[in-house]
PDB file of N, CA and C in Angstrom:
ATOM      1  N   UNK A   1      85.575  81.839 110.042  1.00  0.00           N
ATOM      2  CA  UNK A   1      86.211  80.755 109.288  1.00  0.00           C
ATOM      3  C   UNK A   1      85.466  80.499 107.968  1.00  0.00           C
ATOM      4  N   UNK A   2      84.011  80.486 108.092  1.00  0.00           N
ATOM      5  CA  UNK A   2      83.414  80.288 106.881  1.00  0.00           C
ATOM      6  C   UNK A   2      83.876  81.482 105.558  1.00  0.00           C
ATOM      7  N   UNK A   3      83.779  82.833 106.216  1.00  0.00           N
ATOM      8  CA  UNK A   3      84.325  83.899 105.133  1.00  0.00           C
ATOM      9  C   UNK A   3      85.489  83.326 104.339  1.00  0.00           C
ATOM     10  N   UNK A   4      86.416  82.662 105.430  1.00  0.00           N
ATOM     11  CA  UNK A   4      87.867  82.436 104.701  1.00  0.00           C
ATOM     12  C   UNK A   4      87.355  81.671 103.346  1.00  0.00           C
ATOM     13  N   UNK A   5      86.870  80.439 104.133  1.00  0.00           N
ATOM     14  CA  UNK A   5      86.595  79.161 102.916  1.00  0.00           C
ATOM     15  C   UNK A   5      85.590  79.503 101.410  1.00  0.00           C
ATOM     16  N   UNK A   6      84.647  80.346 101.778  1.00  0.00           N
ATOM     17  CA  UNK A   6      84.516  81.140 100.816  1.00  0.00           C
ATOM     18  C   UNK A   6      84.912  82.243  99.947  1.00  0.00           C
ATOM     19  N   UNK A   7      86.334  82.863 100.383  1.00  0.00           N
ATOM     20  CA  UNK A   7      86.815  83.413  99.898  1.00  0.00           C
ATOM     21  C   UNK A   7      87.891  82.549  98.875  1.00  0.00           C
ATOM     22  N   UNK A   8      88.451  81.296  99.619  1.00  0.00           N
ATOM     23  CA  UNK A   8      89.087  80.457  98.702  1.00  0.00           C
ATOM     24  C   UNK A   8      88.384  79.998  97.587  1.00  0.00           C
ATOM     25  N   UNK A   9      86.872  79.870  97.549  1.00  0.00           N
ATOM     26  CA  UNK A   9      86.200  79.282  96.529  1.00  0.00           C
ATOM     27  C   UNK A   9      86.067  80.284  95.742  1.00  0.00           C
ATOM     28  N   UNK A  10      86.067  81.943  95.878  1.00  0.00           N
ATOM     29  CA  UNK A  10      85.848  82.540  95.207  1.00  0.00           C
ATOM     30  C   UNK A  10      87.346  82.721  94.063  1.00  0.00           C
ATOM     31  N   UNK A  11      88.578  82.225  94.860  1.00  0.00           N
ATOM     32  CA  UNK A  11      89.841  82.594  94.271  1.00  0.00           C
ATOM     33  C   UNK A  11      89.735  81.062  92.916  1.00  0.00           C
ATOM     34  N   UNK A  12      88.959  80.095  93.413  1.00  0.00           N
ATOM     35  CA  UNK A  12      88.844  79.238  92.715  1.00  0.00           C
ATOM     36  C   UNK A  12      88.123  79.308  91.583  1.00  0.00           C
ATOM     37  N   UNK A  13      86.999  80.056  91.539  1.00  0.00           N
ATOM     38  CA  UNK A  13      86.647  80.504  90.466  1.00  0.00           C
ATOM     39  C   UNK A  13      87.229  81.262  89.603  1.00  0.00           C
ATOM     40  N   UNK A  14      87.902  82.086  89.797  1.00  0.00           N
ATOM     41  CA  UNK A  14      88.851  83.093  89.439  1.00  0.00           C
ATOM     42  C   UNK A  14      89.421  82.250  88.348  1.00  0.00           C
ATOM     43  N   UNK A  15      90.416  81.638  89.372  1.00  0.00           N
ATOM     44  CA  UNK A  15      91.182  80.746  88.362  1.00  0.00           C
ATOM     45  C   UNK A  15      90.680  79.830  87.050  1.00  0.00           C
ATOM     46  N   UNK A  16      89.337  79.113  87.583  1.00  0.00           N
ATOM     47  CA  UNK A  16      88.371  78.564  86.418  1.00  0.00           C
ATOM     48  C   UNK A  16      88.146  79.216  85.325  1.00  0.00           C
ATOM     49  N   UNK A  17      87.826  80.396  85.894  1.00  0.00           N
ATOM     50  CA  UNK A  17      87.298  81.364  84.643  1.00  0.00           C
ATOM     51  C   UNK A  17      88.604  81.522  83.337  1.00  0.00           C
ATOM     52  N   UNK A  18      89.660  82.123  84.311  1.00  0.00           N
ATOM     53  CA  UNK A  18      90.887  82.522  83.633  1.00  0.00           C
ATOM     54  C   UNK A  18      91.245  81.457  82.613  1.00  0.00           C
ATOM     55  N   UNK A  19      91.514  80.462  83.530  1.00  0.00           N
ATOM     56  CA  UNK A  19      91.965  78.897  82.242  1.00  0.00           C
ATOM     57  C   UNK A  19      91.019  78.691  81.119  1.00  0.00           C
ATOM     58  N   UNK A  20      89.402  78.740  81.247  1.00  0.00           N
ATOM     59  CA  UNK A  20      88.647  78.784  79.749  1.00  0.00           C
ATOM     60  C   UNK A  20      88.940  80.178  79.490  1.00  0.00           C
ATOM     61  N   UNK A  21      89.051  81.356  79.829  1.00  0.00           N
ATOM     62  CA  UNK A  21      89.129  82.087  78.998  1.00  0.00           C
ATOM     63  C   UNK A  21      90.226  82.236  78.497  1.00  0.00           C
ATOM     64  N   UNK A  22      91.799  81.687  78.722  1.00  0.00           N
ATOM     65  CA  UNK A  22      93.048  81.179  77.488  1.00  0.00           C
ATOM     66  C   UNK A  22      92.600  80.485  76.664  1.00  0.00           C
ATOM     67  N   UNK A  23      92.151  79.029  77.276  1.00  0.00           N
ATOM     68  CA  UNK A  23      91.554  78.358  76.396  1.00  0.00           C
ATOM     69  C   UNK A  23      90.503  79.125  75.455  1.00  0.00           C
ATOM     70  N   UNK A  24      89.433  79.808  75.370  1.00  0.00           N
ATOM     71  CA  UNK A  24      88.782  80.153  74.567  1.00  0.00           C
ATOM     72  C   UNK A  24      89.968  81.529  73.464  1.00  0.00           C
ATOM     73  N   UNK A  25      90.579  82.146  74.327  1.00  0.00           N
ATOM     74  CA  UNK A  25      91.670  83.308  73.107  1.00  0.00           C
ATOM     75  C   UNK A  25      92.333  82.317  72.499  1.00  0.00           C
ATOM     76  N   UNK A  26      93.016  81.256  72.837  1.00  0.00           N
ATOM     77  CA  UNK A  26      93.736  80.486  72.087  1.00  0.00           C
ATOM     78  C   UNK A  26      93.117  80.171  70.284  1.00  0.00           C
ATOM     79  N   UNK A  27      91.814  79.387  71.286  1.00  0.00           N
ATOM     80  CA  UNK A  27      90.812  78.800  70.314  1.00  0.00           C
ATOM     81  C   UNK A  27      90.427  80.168  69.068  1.00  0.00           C
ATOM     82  N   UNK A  28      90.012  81.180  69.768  1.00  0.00           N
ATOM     83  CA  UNK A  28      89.878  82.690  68.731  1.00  0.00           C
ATOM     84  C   UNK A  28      91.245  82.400  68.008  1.00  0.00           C
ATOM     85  N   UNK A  29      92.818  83.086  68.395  1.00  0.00           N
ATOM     86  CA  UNK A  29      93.251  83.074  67.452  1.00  0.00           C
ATOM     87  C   UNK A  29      93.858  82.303  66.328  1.00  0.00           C
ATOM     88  N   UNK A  30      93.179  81.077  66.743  1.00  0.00           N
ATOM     89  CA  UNK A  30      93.536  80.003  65.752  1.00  0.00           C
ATOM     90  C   UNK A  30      91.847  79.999  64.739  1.00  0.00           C
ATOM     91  N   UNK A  31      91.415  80.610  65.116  1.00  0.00           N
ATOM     92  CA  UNK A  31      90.219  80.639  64.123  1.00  0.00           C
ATOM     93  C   UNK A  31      90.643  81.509  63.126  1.00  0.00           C
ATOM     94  N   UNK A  32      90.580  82.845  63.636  1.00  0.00           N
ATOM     95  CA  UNK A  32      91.071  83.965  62.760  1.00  0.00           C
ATOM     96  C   UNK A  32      92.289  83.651  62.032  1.00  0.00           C
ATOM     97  N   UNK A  33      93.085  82.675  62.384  1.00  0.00           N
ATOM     98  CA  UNK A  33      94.485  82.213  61.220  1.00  0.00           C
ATOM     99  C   UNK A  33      93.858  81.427  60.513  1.00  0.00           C
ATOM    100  N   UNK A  34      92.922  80.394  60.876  1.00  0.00           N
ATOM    101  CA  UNK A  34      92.309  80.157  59.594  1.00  0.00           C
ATOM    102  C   UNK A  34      91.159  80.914  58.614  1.00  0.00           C
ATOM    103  N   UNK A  35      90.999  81.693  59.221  1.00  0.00           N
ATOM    104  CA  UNK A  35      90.367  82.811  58.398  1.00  0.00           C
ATOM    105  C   UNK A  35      90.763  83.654  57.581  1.00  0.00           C
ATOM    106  N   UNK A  36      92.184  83.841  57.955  1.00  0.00           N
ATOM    107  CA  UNK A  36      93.141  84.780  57.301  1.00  0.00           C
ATOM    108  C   UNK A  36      93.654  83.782  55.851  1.00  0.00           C
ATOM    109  N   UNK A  37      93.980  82.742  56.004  1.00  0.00           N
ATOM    110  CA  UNK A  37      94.199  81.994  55.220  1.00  0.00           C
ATOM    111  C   UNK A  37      93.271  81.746  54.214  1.00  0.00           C
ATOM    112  N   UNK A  38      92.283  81.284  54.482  1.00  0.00           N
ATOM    113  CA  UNK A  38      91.134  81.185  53.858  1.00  0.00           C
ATOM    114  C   UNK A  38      90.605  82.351  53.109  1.00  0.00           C
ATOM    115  N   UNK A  39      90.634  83.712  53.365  1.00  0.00           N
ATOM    116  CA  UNK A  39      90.446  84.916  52.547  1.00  0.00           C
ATOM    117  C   UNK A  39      91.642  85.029  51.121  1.00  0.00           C
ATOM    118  N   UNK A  40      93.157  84.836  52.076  1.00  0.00           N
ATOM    119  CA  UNK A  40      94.133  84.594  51.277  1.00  0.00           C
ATOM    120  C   UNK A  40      93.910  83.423  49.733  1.00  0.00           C
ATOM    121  N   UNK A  41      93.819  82.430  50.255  1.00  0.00           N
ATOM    122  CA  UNK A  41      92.961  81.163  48.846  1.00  0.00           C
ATOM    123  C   UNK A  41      91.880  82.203  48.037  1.00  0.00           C
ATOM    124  N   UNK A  42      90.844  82.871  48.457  1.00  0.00           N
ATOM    125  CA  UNK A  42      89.859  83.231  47.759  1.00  0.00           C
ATOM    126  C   UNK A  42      90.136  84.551  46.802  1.00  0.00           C
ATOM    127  N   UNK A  43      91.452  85.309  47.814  1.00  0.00           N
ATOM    128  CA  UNK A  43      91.854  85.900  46.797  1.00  0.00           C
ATOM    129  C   UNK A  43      93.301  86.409  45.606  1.00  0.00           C
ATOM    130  N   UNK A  44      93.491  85.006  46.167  1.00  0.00           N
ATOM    131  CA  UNK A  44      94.215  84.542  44.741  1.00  0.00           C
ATOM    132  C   UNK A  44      93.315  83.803  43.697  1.00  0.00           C
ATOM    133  N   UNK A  45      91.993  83.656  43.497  1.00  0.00           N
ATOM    134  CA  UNK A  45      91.399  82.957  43.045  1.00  0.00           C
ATOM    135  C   UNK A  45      90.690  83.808  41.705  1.00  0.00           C
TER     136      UNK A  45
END
């Protein structure tokens, strides 16, 4: 029984991980659009 319950905690991590790591690609490609932008301003300048 204990294997099970630790196997659920391990599926729980899983999932933890997964949700910051959208959250963190999200966060990337909204950096890089402002980066892209920001190169764009400098070189029209």
């Amino acid at each position: 029984m204990n294997d099970f319950i630790k196997s659920l905690n391990g599926v729980n991590d899983i999932d933890t991980i997964s949700i910051k790591y959208r959250v963190f690609e999200k966060e990337l490609k909204e950096f890089i659009e402002i980066g892209k932008e920001f190169s764009d301003e400098i070189y029209r300048i």
